[in-house]
Protein backbone atom coordinates (compact mmCIF):
# COMPACT_ATOMS: atom_id res chain seq x y z
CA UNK A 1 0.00 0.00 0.00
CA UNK A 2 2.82 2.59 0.71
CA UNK A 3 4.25 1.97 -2.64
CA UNK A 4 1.27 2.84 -4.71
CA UNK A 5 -0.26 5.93 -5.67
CA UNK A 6 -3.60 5.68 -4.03
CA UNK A 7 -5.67 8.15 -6.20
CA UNK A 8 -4.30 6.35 -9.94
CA UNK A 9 -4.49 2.84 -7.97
CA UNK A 10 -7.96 3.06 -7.09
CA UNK A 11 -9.28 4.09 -10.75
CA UNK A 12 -8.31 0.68 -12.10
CA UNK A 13 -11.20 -1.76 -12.25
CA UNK A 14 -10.49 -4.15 -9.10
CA UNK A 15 -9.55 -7.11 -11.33
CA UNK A 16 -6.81 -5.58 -12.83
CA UNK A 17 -5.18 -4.04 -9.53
CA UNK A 18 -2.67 -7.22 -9.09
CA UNK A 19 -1.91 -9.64 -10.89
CA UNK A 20 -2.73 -12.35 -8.30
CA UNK A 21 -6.39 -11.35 -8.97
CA UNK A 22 -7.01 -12.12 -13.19
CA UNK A 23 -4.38 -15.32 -12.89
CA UNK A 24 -5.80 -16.75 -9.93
CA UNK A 25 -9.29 -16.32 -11.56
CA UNK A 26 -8.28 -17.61 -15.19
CA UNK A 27 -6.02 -20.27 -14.01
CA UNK A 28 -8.68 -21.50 -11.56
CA UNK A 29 -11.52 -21.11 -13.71
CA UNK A 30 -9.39 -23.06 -16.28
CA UNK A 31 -8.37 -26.18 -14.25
CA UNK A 32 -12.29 -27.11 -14.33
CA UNK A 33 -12.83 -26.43 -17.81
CA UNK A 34 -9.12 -28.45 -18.49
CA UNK A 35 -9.86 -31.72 -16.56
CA UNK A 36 -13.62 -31.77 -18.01
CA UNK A 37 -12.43 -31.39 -21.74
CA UNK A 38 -9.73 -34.03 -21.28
CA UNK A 39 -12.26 -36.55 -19.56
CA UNK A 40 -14.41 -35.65 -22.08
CA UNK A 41 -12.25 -36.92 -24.76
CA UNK A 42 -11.33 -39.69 -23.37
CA UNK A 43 -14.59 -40.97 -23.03
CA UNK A 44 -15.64 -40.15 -26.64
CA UNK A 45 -17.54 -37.55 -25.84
CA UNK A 46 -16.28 -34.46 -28.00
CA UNK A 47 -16.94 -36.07 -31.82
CA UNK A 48 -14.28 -35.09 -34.11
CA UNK A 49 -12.65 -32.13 -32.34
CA UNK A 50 -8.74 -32.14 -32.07
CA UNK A 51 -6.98 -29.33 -30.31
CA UNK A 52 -2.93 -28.67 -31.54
CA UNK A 53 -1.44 -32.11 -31.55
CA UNK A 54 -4.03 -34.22 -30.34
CA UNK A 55 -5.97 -34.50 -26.85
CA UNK A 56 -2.82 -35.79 -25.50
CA UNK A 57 -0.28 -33.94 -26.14
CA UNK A 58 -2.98 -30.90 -25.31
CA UNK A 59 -3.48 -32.35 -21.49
CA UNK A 60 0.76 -32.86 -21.16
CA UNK A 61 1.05 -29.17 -21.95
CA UNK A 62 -2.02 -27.26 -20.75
CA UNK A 63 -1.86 -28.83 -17.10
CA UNK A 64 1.42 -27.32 -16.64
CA UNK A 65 1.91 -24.56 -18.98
CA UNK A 66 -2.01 -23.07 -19.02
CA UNK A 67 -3.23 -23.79 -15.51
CA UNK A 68 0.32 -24.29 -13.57
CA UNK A 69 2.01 -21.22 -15.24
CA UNK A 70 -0.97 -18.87 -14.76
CA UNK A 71 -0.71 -19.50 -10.91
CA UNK A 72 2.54 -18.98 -10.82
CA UNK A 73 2.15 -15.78 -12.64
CA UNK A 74 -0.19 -14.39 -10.28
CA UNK A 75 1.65 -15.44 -7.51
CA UNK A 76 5.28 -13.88 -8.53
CA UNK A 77 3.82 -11.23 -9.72
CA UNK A 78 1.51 -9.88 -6.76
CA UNK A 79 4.85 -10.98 -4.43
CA UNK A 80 7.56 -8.94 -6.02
CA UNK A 81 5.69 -5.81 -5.26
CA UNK A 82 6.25 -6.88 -1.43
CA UNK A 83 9.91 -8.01 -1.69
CA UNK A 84 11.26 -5.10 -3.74
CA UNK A 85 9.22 -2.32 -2.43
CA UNK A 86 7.91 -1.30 -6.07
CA UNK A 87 4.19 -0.89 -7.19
CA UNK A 88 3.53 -4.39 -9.24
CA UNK A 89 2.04 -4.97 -12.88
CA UNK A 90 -1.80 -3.48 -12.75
CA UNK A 91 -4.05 -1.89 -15.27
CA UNK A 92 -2.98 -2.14 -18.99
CA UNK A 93 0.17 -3.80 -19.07
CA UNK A 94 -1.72 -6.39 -16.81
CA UNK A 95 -4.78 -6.72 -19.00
CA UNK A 96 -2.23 -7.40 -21.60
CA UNK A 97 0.19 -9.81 -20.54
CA UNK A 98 -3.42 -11.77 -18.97
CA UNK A 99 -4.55 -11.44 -22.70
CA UNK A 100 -1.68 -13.15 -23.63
CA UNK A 101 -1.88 -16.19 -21.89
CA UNK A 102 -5.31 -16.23 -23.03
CA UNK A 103 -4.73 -16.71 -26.74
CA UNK A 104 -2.29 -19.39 -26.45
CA UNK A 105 -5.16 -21.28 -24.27
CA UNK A 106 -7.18 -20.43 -27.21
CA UNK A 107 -5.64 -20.51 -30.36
CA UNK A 108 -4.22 -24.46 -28.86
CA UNK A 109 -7.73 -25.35 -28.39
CA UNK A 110 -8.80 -23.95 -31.78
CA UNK A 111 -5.95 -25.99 -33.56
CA UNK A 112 -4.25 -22.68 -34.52
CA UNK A 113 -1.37 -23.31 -37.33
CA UNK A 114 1.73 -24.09 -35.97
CA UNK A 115 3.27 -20.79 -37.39
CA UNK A 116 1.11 -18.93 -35.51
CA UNK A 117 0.97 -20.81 -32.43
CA UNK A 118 4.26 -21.45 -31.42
CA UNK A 119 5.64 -18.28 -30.59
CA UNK A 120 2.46 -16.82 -29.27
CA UNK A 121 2.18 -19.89 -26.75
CA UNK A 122 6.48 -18.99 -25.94
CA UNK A 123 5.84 -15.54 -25.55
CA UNK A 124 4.58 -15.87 -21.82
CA UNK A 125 6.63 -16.92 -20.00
CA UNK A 126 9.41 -15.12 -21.32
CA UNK A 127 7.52 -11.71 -21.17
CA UNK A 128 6.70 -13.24 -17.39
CA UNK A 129 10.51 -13.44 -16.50
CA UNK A 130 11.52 -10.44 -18.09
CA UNK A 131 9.08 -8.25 -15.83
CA UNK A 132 10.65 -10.39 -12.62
CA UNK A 133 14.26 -9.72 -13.67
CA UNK A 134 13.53 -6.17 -14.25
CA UNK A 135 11.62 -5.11 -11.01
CA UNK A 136 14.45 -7.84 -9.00
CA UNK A 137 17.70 -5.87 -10.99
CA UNK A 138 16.05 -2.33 -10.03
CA UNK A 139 16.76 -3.16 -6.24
CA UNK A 140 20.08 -5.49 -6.93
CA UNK A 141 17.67 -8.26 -4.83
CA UNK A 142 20.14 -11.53 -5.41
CA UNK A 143 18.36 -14.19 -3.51
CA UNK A 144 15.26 -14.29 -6.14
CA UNK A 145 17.75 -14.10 -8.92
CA UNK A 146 17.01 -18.04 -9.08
CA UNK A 147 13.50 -17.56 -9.40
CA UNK A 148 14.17 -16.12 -13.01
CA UNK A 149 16.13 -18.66 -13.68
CA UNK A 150 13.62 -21.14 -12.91
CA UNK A 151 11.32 -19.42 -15.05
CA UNK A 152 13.48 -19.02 -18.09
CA UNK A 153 14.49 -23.25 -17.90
CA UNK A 154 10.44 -23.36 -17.75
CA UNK A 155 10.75 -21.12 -20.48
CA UNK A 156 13.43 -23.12 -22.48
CA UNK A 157 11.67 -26.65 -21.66
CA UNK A 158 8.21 -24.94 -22.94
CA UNK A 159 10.03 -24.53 -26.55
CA UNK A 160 11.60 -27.89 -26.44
CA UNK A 161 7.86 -29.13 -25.97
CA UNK A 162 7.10 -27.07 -28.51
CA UNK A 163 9.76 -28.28 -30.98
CA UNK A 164 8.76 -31.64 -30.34
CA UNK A 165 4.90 -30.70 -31.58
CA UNK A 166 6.18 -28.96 -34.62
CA UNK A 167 8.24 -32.32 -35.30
CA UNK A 168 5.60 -34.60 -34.18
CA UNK A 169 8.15 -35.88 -31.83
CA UNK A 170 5.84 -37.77 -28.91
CA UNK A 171 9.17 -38.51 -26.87
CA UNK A 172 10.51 -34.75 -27.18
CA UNK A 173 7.13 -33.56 -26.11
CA UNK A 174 7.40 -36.25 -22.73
CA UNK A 175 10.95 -35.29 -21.58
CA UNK A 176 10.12 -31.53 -22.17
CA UNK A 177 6.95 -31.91 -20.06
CA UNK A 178 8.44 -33.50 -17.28
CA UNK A 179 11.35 -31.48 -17.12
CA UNK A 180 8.66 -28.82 -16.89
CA UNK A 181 7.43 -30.66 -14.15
CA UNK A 182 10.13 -30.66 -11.91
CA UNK A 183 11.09 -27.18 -12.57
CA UNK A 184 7.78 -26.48 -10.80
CA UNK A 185 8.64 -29.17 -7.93
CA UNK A 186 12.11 -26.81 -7.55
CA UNK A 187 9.38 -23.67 -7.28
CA UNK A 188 7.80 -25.10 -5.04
CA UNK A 189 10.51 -26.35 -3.17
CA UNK A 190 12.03 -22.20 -3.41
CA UNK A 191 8.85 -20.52 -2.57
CA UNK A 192 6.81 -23.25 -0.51
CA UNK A 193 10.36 -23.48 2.19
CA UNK A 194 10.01 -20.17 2.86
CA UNK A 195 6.20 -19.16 3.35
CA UNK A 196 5.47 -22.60 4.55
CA UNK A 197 7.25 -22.49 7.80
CA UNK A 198 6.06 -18.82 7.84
CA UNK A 199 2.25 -19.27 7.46
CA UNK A 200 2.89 -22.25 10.05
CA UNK A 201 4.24 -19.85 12.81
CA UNK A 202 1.79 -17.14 11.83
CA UNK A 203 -1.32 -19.16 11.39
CA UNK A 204 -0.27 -20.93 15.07
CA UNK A 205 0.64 -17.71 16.88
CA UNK A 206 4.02 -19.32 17.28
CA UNK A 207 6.51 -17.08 19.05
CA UNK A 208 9.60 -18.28 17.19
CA UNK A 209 9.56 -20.11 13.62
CA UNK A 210 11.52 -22.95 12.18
CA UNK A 211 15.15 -21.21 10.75
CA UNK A 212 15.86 -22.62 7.65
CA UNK A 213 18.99 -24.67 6.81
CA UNK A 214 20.55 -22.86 4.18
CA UNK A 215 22.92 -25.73 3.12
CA UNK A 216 19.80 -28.01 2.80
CA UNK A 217 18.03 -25.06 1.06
CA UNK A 218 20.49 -24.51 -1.71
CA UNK A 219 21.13 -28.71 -2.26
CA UNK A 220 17.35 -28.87 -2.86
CA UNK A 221 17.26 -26.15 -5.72
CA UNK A 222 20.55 -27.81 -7.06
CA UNK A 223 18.86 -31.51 -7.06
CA UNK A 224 15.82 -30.42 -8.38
CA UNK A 225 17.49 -28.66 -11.38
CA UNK A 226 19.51 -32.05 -11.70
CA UNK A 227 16.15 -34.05 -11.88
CA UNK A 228 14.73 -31.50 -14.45
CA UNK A 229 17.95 -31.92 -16.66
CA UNK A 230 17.55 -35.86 -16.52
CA UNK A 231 13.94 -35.83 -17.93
CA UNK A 232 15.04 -33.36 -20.76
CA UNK A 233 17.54 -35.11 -22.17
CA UNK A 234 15.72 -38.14 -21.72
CA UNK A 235 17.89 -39.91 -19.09
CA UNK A 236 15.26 -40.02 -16.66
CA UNK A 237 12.83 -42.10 -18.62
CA UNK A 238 14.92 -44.85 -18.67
CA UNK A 239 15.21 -46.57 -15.49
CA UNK A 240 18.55 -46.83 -13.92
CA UNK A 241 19.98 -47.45 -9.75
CA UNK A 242 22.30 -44.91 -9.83
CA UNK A 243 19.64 -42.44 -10.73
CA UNK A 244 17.55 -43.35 -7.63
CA UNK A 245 20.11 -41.40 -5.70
CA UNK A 246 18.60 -37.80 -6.69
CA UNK A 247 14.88 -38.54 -6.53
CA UNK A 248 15.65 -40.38 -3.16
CA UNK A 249 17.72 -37.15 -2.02
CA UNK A 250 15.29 -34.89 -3.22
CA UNK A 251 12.47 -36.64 -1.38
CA UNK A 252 13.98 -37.67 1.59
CA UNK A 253 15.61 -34.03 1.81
CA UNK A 254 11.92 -32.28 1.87
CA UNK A 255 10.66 -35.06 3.99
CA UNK A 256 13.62 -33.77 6.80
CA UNK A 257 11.63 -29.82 6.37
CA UNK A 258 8.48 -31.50 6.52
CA UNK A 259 9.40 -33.24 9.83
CA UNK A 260 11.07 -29.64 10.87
CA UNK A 261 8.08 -27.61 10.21
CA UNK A 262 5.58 -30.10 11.70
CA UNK A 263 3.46 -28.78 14.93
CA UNK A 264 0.70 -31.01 15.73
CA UNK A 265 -1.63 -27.80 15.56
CA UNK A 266 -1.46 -27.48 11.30
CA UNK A 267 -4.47 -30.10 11.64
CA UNK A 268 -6.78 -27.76 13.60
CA UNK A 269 -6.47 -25.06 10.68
CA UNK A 270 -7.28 -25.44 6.93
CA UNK A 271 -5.04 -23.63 5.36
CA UNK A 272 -1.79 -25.20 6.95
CA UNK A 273 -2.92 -28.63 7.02
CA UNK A 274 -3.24 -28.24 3.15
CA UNK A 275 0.12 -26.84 2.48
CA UNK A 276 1.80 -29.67 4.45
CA UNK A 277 0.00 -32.69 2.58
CA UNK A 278 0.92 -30.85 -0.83
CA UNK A 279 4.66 -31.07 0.16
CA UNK A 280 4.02 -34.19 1.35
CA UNK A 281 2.73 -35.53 -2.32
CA UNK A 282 6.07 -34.23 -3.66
CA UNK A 283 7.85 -36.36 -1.31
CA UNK A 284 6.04 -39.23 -2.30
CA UNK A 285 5.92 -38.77 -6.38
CA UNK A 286 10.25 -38.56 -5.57
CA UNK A 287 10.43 -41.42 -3.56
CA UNK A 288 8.01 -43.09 -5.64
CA UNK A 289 10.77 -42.61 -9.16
CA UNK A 290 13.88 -43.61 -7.10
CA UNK A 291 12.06 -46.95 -6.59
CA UNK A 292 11.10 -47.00 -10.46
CA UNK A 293 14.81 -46.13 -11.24
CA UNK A 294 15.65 -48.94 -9.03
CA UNK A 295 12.96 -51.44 -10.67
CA UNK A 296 10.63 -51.93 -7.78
CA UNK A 297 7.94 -49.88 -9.34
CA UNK A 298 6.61 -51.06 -13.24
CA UNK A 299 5.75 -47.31 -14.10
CA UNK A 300 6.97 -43.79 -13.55
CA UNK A 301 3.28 -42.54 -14.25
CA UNK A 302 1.44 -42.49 -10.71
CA UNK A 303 4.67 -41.03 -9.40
CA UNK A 304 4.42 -38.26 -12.09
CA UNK A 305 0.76 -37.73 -10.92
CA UNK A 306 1.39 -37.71 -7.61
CA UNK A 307 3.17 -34.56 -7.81
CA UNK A 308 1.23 -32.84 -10.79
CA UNK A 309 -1.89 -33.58 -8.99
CA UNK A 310 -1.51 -33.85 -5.42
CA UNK A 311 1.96 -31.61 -4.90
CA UNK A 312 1.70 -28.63 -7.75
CA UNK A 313 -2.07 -29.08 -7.75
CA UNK A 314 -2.59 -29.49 -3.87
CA UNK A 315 -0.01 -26.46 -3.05
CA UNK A 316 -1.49 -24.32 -5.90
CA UNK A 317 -5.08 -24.29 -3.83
CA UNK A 318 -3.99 -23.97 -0.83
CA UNK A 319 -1.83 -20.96 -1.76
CA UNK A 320 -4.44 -19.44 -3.57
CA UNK A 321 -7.20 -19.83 -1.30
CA UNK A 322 -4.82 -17.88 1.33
CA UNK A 323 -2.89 -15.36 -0.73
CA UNK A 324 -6.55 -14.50 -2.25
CA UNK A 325 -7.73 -13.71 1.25
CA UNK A 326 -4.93 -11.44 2.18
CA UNK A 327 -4.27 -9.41 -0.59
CA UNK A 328 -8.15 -9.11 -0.76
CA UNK A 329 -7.74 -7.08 3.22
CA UNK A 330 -9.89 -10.02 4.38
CA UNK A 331 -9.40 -12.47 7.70
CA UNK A 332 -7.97 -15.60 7.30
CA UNK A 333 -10.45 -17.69 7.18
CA UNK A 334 -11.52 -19.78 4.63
CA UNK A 335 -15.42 -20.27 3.39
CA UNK A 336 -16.87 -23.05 5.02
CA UNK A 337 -16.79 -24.94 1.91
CA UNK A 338 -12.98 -24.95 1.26
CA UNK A 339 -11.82 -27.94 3.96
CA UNK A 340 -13.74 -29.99 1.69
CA UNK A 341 -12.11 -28.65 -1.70
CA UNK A 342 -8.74 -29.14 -0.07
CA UNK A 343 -10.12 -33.11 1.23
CA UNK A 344 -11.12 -33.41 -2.30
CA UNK A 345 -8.07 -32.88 -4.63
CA UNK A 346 -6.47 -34.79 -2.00
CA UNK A 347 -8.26 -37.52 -2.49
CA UNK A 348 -8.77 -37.33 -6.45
CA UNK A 349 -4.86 -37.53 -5.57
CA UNK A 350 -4.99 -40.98 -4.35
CA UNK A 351 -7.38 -42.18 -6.58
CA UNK A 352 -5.11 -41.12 -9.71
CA UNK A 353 -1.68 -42.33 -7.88
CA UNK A 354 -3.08 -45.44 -5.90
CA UNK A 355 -6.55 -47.41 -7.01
CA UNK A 356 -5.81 -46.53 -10.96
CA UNK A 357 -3.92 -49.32 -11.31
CA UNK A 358 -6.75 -51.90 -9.95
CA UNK A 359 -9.90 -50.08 -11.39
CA UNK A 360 -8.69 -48.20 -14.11
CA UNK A 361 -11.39 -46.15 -15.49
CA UNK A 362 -13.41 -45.74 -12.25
CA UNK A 363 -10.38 -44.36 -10.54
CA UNK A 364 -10.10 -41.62 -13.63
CA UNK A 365 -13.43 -40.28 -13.17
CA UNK A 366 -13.48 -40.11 -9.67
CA UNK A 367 -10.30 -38.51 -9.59
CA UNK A 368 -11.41 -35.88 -12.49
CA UNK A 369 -14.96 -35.53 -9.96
CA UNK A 370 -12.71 -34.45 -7.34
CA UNK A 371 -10.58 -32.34 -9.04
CA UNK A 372 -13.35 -30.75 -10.69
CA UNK A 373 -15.89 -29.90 -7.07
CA UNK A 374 -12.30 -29.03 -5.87
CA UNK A 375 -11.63 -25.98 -8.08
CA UNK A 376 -15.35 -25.13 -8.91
CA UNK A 377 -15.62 -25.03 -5.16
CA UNK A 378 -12.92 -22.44 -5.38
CA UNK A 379 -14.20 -20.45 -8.47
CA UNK A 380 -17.33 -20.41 -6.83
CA UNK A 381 -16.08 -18.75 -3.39
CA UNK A 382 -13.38 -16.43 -4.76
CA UNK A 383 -14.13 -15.12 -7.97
CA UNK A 384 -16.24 -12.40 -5.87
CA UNK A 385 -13.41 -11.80 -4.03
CA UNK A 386 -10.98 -11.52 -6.80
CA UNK A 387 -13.77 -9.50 -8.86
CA UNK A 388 -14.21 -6.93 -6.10
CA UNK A 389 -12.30 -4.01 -4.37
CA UNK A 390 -10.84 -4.94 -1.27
CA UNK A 391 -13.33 -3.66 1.77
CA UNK A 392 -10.91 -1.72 3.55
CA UNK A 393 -11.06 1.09 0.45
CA UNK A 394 -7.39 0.28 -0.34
CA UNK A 395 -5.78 -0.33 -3.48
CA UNK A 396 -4.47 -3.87 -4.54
């Protein structure tokens, strides 16, 4: 609030005031319309219709490059104003970087040439690191220096996707995507250690908060970036022992903050307990591809899902549900309805990563229910919030 200039502030229409509020909105609003197309077609339902590439290759990019990435842009975005003390993106340039996300979403969908699609759908989040890098360089502010460069490998493994589309290259496409993938598990592991421990103490009343291990802190972002590499070149679909020992460290090394930031009172409040068992997923979906590496698992993919679904997924409505609140000037307390959206994805979690394997198609469509009364539950709550001008009468 002390950065902005109330009177210019306040004449933007509320939506546009942050960029938490149009991304949170879109990205949320998308999720449900994502998961009910792709269950759609894979039940035969949507005739003849082919986005870019196929229903496939659509639902390996749009879950983490529509819906993930639009999160994360609202999230960066609405936090750099707060750790570099300078107003954030609003109004105009706002509307049109949110405009821009919004054409690659639908020119994919409407099978837009190639041509035309690529570099509209790599145009994100490029623009979307550039505007980090510059409002982090103003203020010289070196420890989020590697959140750029998380976005511009997310940036680099979105054209190698990309590539492999324009080449029809299904195995380019795979080791692209989960590179992408574990780029956002080393987000997540950056951004989630920090406020996770923070919220904790906060939410608890704590007097004194868990102090991060910086050493442990810094191995984490380097193993994660290791585990991206393996996937893009290809390495990591191939099982093999010796690669076990980075997914194991990776896991086990988040299980050790897990077990640090634990305090039996996270289950008494929503919007901790939520954050925990998101982290928690992303434990499991590493542990879970050390013991494929190592041959005591037949398939990397409920691993994968684990963390798209019940780590990226999990964390991303939890987050959003709390940052919403705050930046809205509202308590922190969530609608009466949200324990159970935060229950649900959880469980549509284990019904992707654990009963898909015994009852196939009934575990799909009970894990695409819960997604779906999840993030409607969500759309349904917020988009008022996110729609409207905070009820304190300030900006933001």
């Amino acid at each position: 609030m002390q950065v902005l200039d109330r009177r210019t502030a306040l004449q933007i229409p509320p939506v546009w005031r942050l960029g938490f509020r149009p991304f949170f909105l879109a990205g949320s609003g998308f999720a449900v319309l994502a998961i009910g197309l792709w269950i759609g077609a894979l039940n035969g339902l949507l005739g003849t219709w082919q986005p870019a590439g196929g229903w496939l290759a659509w639902h390996r990019h749009e879950l983490l490059f529509g819906f993930g990435v639009a999160i994360i842009a609202g999230f960066l975005l609405t936090a750099v104003q707060n750790w570099t003390g300078q107003p954030g993106l609003s109004g105009k340039p706002l509307m049109a970087l949110a405009g821009l996300w919004l054409a690659a979403r639908l020119g994919w969908l409407a099978n837009l040439p190639l041509p035309l699609l690529l570099p509209l759908e790599a145009a994100f989040l490029f623009s979307l690191a550039a505007l980090m890098a510059q409002q982090l360089w103003r203020v010289r502010q070196q420890s989020n220096y590697p959140i750029v460069a998380v976005l511009l490998l997310m940036a680099a493994a979105n054209c190698l996707l990309l590539y492999g589309l324009a080449t029809a290259n299904e195995m380019l496409q795979r080791q692209a995507a989960y590179a992408a993938l574990w780029l956002v598990a080393t987000l997540m592991g950056l951004i989630g250690g920090r406020v996770i421990p923070f919220f904790t103490q906060r939410g608890l009343r704590r007097v004194e908060g868990v102090k991060a291990w910086v050493w442990l802190d810094k191995s984490l972002l380097a193993c994660g970036l290791l585990l991206a590499v393996l996937f893009a070149s290809g390495l990591g679909l191939q099982p093999n022992p010796w690669l076990a020992l980075p997914f194991a460290a990776f896991g086990l090394g988040h299980l050790v903050r897990l077990v640090r930031w634990h305090d039996s009172g996270i289950w008494r409040v929503d919007l901790l307990w939520s954050l925990h068992l998101a982290f928690a997923w992303m434990v499991i979906s590493a542990l879970g591809l050390a013991l494929w590496q190592l041959g005591l698992l037949s398939s990397p993919s409920q691993s994968l899902h684990a963390l798209a679904v019940g780590g990226m997924s999990g964390l991303i409505l939890a987050m959003i549900a709390r940052v919403s609140l705050g930046h809205t000037g509202r308590d922190l307390k969530t609608p009466k309805a949200m324990p159970w959206a935060f229950a649900l994805l959880n469980a549509g979690a284990a019904a992707r990563v654990l009963l898909v394997g015994v009852w196939p198609q009934a575990a799909l469509w009970l894990a695409a229910a819960c997604w779906l009364l999840a993030f409607g539950l969500f759309v349904w709550h917020y988009a008022p919030l996110l729609m409207q001008a905070r009820p304190d009468g300030h900006p933001g």
